[in-house]
C-alpha atoms as a PDB file:
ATOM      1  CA  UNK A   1       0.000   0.000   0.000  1.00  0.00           C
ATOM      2  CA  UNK A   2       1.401   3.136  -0.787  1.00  0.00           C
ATOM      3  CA  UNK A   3       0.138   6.753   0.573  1.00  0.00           C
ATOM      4  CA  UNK A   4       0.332  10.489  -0.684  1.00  0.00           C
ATOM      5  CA  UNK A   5       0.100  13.849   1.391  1.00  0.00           C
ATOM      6  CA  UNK A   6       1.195  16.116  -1.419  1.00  0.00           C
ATOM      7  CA  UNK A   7      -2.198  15.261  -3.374  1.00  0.00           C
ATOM      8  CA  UNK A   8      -0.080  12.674  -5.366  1.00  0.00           C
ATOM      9  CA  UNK A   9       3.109  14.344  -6.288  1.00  0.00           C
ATOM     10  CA  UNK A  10       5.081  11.682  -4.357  1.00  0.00           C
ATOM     11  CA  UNK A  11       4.453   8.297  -2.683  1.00  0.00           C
ATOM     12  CA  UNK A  12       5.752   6.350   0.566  1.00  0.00           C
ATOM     13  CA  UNK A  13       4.833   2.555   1.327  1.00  0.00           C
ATOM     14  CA  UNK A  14       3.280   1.757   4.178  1.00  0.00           C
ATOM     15  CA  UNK A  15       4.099  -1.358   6.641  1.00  0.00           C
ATOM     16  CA  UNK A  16       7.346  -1.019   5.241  1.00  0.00           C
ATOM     17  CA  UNK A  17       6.178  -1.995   1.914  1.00  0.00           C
ATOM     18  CA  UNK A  18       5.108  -5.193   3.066  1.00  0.00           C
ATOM     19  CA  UNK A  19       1.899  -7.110   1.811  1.00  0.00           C
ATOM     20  CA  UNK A  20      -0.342  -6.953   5.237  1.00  0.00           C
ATOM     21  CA  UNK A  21      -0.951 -11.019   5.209  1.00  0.00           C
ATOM     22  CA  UNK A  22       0.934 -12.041   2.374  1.00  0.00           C
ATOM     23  CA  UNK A  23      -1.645 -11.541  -0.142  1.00  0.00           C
ATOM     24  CA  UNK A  24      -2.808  -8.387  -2.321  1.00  0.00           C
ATOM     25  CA  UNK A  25      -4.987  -5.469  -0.518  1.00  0.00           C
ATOM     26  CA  UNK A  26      -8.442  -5.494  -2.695  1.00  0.00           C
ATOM     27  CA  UNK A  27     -10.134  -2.499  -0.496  1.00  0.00           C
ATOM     28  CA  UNK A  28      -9.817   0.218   1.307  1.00  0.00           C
ATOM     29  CA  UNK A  29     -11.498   3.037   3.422  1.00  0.00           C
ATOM     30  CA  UNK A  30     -10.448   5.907   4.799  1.00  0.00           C
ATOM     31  CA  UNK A  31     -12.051   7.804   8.073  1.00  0.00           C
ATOM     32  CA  UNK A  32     -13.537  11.280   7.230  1.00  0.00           C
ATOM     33  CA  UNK A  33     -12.462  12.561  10.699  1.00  0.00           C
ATOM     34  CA  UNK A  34      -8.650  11.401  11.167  1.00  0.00           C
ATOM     35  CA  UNK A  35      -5.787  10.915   8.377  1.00  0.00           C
ATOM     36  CA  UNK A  36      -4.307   8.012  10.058  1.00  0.00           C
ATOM     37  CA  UNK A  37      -7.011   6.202  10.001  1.00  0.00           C
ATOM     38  CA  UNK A  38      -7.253   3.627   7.502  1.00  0.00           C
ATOM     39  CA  UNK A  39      -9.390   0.088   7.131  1.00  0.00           C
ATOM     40  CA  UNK A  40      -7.868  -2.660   4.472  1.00  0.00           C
ATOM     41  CA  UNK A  41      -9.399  -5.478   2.930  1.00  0.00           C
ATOM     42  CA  UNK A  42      -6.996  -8.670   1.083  1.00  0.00           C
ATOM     43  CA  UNK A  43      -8.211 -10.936  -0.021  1.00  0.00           C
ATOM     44  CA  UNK A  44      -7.862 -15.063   0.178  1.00  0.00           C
ATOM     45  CA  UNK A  45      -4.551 -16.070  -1.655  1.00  0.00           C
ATOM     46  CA  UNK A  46      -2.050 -17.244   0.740  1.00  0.00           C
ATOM     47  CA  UNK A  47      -4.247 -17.011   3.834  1.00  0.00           C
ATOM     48  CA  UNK A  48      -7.851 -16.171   4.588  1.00  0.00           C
ATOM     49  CA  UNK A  49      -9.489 -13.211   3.269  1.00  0.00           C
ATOM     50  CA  UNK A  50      -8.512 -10.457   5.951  1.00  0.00           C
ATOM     51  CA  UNK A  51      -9.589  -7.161   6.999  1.00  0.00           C
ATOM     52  CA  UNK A  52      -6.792  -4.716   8.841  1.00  0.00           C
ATOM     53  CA  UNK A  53      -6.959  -1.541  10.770  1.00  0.00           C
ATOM     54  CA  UNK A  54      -4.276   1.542  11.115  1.00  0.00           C
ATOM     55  CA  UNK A  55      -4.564   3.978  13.607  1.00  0.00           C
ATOM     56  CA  UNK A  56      -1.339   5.808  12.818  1.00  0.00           C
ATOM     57  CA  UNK A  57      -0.970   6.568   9.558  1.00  0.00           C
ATOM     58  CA  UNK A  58       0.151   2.815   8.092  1.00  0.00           C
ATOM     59  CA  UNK A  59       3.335   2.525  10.698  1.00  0.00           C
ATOM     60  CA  UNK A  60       1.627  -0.531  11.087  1.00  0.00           C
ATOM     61  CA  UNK A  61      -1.656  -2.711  10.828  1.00  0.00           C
ATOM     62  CA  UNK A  62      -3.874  -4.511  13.377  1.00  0.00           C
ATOM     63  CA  UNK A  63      -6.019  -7.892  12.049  1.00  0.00           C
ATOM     64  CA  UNK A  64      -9.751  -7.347  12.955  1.00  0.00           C
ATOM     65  CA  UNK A  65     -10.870  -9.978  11.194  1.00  0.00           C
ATOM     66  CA  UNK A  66     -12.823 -11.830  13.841  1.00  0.00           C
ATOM     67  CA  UNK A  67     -15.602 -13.611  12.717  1.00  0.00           C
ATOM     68  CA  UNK A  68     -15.782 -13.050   9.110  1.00  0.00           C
ATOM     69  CA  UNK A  69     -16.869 -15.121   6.629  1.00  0.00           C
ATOM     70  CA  UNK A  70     -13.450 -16.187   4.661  1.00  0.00           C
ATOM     71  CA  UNK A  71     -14.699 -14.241   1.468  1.00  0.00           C
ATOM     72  CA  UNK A  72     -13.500 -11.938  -0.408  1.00  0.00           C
ATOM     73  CA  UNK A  73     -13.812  -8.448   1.505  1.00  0.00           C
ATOM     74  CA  UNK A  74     -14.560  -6.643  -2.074  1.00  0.00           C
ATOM     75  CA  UNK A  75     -15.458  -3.228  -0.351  1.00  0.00           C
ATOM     76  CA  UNK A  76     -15.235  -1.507   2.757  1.00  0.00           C
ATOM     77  CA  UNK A  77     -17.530   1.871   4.298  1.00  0.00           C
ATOM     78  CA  UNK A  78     -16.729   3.913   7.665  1.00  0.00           C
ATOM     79  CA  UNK A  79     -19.814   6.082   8.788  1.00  0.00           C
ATOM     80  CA  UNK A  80     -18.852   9.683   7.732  1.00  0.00           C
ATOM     81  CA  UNK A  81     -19.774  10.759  11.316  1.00  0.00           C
ATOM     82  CA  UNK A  82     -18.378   8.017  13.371  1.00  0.00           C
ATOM     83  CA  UNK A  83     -14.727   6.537  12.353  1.00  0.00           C
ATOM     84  CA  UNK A  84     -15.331   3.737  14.955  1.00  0.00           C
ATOM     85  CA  UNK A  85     -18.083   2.207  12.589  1.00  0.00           C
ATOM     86  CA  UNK A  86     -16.814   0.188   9.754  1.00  0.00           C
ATOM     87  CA  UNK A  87     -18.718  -2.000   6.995  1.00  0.00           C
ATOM     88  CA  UNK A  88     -17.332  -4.551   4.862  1.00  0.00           C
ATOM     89  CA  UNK A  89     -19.467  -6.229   1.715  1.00  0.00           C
ATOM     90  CA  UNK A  90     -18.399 -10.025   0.690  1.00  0.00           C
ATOM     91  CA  UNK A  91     -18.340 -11.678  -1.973  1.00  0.00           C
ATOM     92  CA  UNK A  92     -18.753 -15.311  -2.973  1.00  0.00           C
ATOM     93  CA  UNK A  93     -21.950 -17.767  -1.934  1.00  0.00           C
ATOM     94  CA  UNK A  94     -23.393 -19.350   1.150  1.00  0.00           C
ATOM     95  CA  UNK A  95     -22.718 -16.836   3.766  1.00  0.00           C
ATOM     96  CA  UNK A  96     -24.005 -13.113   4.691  1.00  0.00           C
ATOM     97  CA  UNK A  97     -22.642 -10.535   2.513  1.00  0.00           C
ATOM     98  CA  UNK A  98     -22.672  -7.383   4.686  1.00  0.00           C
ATOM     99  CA  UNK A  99     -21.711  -7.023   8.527  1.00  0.00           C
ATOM    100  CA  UNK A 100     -20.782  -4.177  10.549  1.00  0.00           C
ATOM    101  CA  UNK A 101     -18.642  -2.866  13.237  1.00  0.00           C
ATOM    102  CA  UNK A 102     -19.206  -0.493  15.898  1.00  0.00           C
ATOM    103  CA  UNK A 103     -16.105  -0.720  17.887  1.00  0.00           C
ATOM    104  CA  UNK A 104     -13.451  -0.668  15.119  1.00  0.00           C
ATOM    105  CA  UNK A 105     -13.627  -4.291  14.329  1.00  0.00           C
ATOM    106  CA  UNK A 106     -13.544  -5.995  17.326  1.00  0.00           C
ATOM    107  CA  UNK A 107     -16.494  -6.999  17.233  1.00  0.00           C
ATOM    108  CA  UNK A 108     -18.684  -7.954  13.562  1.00  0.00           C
ATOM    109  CA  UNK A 109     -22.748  -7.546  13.156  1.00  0.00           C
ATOM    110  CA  UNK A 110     -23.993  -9.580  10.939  1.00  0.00           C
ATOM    111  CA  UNK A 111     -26.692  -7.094   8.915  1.00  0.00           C
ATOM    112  CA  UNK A 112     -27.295  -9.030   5.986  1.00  0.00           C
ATOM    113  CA  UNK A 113     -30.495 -10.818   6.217  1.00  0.00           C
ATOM    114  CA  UNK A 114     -32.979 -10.318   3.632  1.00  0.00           C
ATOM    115  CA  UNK A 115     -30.685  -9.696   1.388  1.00  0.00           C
ATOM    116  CA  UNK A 116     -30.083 -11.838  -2.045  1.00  0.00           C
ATOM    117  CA  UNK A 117     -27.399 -14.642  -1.204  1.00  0.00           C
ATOM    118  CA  UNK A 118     -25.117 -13.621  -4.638  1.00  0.00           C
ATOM    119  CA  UNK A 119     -21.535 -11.781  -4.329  1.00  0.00           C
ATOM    120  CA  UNK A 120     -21.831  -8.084  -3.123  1.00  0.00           C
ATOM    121  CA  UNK A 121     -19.532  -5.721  -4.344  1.00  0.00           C
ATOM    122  CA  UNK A 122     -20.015  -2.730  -3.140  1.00  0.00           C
ATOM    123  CA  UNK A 123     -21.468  -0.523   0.358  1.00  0.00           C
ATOM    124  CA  UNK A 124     -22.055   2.491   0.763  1.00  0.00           C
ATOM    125  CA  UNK A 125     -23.307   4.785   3.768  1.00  0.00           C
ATOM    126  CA  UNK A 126     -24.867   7.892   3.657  1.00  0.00           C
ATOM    127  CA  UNK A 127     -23.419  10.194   4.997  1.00  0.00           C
ATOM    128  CA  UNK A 128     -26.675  12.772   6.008  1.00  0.00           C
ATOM    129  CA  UNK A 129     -28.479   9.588   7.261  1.00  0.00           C
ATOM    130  CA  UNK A 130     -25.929   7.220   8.575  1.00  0.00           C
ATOM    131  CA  UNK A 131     -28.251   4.816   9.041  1.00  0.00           C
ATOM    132  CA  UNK A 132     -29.333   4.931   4.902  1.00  0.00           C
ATOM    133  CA  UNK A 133     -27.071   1.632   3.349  1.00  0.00           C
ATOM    134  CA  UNK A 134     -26.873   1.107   0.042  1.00  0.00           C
ATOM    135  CA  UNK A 135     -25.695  -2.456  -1.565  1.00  0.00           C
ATOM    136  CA  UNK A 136     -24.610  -3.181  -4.772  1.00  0.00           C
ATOM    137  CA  UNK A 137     -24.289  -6.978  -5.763  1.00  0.00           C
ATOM    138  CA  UNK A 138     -24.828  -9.342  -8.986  1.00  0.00           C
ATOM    139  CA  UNK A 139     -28.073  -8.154  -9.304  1.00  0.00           C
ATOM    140  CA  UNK A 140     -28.791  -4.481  -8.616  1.00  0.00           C
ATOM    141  CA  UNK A 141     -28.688  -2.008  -5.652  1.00  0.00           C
ATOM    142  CA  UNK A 142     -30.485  -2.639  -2.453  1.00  0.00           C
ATOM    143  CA  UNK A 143     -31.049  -0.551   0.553  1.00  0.00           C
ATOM    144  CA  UNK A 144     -31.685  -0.183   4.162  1.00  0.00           C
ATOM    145  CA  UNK A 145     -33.158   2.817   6.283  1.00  0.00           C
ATOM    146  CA  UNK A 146     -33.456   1.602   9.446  1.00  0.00           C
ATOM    147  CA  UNK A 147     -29.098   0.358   9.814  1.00  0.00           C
ATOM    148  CA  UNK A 148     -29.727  -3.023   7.816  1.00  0.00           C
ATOM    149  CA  UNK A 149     -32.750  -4.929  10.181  1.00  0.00           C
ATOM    150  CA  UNK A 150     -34.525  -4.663   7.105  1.00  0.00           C
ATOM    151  CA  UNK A 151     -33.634  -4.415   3.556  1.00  0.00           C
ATOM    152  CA  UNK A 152     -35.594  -3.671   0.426  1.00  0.00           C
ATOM    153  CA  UNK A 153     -35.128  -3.209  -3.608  1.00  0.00           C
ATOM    154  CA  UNK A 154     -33.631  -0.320  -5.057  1.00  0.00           C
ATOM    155  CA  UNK A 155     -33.546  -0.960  -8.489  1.00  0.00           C
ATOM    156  CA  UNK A 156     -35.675   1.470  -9.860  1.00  0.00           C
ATOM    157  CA  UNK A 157     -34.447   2.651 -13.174  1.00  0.00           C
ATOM    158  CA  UNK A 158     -32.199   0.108 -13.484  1.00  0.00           C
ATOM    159  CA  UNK A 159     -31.964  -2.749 -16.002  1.00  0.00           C
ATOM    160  CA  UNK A 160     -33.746  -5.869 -15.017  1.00  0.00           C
ATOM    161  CA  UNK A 161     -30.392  -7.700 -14.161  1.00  0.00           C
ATOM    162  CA  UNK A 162     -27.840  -5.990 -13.576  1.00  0.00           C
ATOM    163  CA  UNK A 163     -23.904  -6.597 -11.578  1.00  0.00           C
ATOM    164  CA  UNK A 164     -22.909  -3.300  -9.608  1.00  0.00           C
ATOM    165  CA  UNK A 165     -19.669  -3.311  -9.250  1.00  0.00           C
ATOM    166  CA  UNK A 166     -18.998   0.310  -7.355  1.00  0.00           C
ATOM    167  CA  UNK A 167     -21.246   2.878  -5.680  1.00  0.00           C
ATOM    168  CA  UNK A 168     -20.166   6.658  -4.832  1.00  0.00           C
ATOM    169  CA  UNK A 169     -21.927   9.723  -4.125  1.00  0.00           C
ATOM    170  CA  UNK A 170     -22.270  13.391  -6.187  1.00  0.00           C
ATOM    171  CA  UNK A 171     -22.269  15.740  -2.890  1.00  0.00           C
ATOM    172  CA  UNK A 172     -23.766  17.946  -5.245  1.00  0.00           C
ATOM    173  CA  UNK A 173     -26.901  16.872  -5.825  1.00  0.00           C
ATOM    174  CA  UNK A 174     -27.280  14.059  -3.445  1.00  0.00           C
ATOM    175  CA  UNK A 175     -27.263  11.359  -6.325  1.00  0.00           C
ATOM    176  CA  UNK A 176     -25.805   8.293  -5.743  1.00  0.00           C
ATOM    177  CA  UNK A 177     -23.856   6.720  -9.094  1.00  0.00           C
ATOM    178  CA  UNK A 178     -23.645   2.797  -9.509  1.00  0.00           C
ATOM    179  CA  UNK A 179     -20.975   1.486 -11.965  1.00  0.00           C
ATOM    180  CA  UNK A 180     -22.009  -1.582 -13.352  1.00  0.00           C
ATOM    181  CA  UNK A 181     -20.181  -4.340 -15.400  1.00  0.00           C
ATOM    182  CA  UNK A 182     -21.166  -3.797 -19.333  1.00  0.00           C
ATOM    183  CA  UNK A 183     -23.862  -1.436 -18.482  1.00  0.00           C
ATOM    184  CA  UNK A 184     -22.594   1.529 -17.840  1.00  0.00           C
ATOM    185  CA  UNK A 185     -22.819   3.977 -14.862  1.00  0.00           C
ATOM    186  CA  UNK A 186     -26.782   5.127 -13.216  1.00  0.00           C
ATOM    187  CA  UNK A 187     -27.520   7.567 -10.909  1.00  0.00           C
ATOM    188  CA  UNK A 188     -30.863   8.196  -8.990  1.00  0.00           C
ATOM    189  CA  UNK A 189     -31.322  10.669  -6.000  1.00  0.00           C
ATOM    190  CA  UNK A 190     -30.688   9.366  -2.093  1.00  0.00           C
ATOM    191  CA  UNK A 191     -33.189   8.873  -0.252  1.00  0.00           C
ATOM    192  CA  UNK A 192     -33.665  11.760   2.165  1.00  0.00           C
ATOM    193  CA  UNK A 193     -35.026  11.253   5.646  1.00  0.00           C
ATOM    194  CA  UNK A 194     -39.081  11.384   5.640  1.00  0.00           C
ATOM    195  CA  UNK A 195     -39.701  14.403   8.327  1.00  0.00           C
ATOM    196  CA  UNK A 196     -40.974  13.172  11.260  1.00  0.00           C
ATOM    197  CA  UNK A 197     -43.743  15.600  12.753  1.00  0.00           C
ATOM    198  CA  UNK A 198     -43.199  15.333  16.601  1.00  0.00           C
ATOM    199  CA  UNK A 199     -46.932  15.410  17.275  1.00  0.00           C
ATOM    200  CA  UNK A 200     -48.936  12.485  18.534  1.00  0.00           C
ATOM    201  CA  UNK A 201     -51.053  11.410  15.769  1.00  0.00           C
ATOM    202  CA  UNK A 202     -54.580  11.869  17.830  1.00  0.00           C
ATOM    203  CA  UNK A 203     -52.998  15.690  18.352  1.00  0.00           C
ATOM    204  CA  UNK A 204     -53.344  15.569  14.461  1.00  0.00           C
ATOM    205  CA  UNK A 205     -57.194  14.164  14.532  1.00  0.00           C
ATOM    206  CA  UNK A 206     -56.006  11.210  12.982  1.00  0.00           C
ATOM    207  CA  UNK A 207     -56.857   7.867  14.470  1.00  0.00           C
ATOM    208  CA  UNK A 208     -56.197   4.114  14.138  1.00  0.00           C
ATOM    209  CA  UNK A 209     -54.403   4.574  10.723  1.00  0.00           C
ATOM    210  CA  UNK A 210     -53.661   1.318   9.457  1.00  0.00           C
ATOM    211  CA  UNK A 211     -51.992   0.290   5.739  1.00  0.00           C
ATOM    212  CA  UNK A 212     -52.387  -3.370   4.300  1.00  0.00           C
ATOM    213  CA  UNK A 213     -50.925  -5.777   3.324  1.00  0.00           C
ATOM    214  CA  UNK A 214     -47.290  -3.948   3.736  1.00  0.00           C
ATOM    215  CA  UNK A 215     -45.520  -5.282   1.892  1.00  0.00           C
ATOM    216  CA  UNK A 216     -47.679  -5.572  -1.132  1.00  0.00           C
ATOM    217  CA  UNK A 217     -47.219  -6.836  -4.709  1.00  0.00           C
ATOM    218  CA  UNK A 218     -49.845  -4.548  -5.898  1.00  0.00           C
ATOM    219  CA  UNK A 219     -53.116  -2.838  -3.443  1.00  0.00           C
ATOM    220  CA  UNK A 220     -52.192  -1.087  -0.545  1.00  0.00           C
ATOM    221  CA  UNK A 221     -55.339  -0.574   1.710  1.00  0.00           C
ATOM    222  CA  UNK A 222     -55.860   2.778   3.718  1.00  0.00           C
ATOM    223  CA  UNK A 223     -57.602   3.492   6.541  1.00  0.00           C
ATOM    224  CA  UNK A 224     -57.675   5.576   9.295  1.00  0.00           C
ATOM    225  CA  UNK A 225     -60.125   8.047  10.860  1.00  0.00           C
ATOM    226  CA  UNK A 226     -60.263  11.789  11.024  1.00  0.00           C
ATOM    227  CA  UNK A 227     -61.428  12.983  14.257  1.00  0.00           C
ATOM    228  CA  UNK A 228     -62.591  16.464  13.084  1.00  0.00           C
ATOM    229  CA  UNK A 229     -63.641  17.963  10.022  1.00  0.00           C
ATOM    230  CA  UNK A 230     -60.568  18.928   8.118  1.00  0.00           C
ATOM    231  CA  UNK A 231     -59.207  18.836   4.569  1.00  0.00           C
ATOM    232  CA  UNK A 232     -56.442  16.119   4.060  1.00  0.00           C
ATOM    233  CA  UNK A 233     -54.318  14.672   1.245  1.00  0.00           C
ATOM    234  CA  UNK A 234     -52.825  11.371   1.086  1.00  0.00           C
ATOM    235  CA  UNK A 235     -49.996  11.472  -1.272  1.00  0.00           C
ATOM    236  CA  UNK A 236     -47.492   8.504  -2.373  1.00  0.00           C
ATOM    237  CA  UNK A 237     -44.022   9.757  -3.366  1.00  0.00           C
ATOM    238  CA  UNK A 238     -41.699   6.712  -5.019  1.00  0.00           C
ATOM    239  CA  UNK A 239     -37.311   7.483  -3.844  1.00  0.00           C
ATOM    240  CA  UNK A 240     -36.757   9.506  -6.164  1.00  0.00           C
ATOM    241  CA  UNK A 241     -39.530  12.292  -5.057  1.00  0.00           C
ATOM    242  CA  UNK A 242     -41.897  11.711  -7.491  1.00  0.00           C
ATOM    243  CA  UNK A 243     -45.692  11.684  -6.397  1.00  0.00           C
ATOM    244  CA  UNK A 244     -47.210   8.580  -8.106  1.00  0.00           C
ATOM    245  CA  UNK A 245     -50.854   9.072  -6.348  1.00  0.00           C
ATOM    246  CA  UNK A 246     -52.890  11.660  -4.641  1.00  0.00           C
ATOM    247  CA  UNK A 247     -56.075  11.752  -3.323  1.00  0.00           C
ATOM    248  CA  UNK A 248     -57.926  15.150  -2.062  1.00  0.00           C
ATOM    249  CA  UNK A 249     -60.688  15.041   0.911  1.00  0.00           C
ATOM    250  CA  UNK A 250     -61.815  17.895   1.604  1.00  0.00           C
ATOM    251  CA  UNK A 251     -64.057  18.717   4.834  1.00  0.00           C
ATOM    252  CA  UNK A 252     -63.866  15.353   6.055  1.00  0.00           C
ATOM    253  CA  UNK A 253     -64.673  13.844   9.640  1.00  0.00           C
ATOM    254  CA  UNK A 254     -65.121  10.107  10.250  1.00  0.00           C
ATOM    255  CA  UNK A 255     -63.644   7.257   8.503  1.00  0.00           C
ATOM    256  CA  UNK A 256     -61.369   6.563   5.389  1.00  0.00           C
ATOM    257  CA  UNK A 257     -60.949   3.797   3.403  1.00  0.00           C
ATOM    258  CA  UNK A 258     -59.404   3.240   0.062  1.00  0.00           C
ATOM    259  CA  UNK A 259     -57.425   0.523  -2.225  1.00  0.00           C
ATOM    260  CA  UNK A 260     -54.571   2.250  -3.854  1.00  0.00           C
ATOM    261  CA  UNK A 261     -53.224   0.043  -6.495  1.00  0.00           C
ATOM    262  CA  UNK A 262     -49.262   0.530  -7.695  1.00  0.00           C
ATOM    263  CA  UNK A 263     -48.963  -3.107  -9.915  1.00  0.00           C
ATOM    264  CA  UNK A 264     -47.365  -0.206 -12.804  1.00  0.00           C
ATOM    265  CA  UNK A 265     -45.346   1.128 -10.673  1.00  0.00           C
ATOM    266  CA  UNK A 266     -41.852  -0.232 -10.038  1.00  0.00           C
ATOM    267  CA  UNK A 267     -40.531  -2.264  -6.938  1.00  0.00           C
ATOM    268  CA  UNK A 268     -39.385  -0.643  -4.283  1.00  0.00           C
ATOM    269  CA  UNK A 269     -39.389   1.748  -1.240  1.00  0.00           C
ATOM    270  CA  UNK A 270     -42.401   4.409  -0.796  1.00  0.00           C
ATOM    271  CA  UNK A 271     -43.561   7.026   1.341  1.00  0.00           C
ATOM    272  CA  UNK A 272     -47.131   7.680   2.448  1.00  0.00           C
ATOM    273  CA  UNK A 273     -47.728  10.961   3.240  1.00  0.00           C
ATOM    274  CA  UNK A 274     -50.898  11.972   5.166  1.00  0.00           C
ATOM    275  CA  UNK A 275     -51.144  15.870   5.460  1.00  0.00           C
ATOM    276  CA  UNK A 276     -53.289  17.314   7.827  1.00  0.00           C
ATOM    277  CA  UNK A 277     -54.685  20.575   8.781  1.00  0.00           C
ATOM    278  CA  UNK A 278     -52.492  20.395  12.159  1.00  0.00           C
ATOM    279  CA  UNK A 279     -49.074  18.711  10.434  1.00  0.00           C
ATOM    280  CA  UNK A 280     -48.013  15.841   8.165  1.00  0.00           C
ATOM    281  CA  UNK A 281     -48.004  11.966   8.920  1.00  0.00           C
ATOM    282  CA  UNK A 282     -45.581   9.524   6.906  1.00  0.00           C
ATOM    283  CA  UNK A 283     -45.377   5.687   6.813  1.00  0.00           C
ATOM    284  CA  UNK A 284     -43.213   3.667   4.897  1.00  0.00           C
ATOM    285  CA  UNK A 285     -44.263   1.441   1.966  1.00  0.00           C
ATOM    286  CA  UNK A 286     -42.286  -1.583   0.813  1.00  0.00           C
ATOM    287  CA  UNK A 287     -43.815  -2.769  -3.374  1.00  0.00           C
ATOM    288  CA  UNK A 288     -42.778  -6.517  -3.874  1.00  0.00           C
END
């Protein structure tokens, strides 16, 4: 591994130009809040796939291995916010593909259930909404907003099939890019946080709101009832902040009730928004 602090114009090894284990370095991630702190990834040729950590610059390298699946550790993430949290994606078969650390690598999560068992290439972390993951893997982009206990499709706009080799952000714009392999590179927006109105729903004259079946392959039912006479809207918006379906009630008071069907719309993660007269509700809508 070598290292620049001159923005490239010259280069130093690191570990005394040593391979860490032996075998070739196939990742790396850097922490956004201290130089010297770099995470490695080499993978399985001489000895098992490994994951390293230096906390001074590259004098030298501490295994943190632990518990990891003996796959390839194809791409490493540390939480923009918090250097002590670390994520590595796997490749290969048979195991999880993504796990996490919260202590630097002593100790490995395993956050990768519900998620397709094919090689994952790439992970990336939000860095507005930590707890936002995005996969890439042999067959699109998934994503979790809730710190990977759940995962859902996020391959909106992308082919049907597709391998994802790399995913990045544009600060920019908030788009997140996915490099594939023969397809060319995507972007769509990142998700942003849904605002969260800190007001008991029953403050808002809404009552016993309930959405079903959630998931759904096609009809999500609405219900819910409205306490007082108010105009409402109940709008669906799909992740990249388009509004697929509204529905206007004015002067209403008493109950609600409607199928919404989204069978032409494409898989994936939507928001519900319920707005008020008093403030805006949101729940979360997963289309199979």
């Amino acid at each position: 591994i070598s290292k620049s602090t001159n923005a490239g114009n010259s280069w130093s090894l690191m570990n005394g130009g040593n391979e860490l284990n032996g075998s070739p370095s196939i990742s790396m991630a850097t922490s956004y809040q201290d130089e010297d702190i770099l995470y490695v990834g080499t993978s399985p040729i001489t000895t098992s796939a490994s994951v390293f950590l230096t906390v001074n610059g590259g004098n030298s390298f501490t295994d943190i291995t632990g518990n990891l699946p003996d796959r390839y550790p194809v791409d490493l993430a540390v939480d923009a916010n918090n250097d002590s949290i670390i994520y590595v994606a796997l490749s290969g078969f048979g195991t999880s593909h993504i796990y996490k650390s919260e202590d630097r690598g002593n100790n490995w999560i395993d956050i990768g259930n519900g998620l397709p068992d094919v090689p994952t290439s790439a992970v990336f972390i939000d860095p507005d909404f930590p707890s936002h993951i995005y996969v890439g893997n042999d067959i699109g982009v998934f994503v979790s907003t809730d710190g990977g206990v759940s995962w859902h499709d996020f391959r909106d706009g992308l082919p049907e099939v597709i391998s994802v080799l790399d995913l990045t952000i544009s600060p920019s714009n908030r788009k997140l890019r996915a490099a594939t392999h023969g397809n060319g590179v995507y972007q769509v927006s990142l998700l942003d946080q849904p605002i969260h109105v800190n007001i008991p729903e029953i403050d808002l004259y809404i009552d016993d709101i309930q959405i079903f079946p959630n998931p759904s392959k096609n009809v999500f039912n609405v219900e819910f009832t409205s306490l007082v006479r108010q105009d409402l809207e109940v709008r669906i918006i799909n992740s990249i902040g388009e509004i697929v379906y509204i529905d206007n009630i004015n002067n209403h008071i008493g109950e609600y009730s409607n199928s919404i069907n989204l069978e032409n719309h494409s898989k994936g993660v939507y928001l519900l928004e319920l707005d008020t007269d008093n403030g805006m509700i949101n729940k979360k809508l997963i289309l199979q």
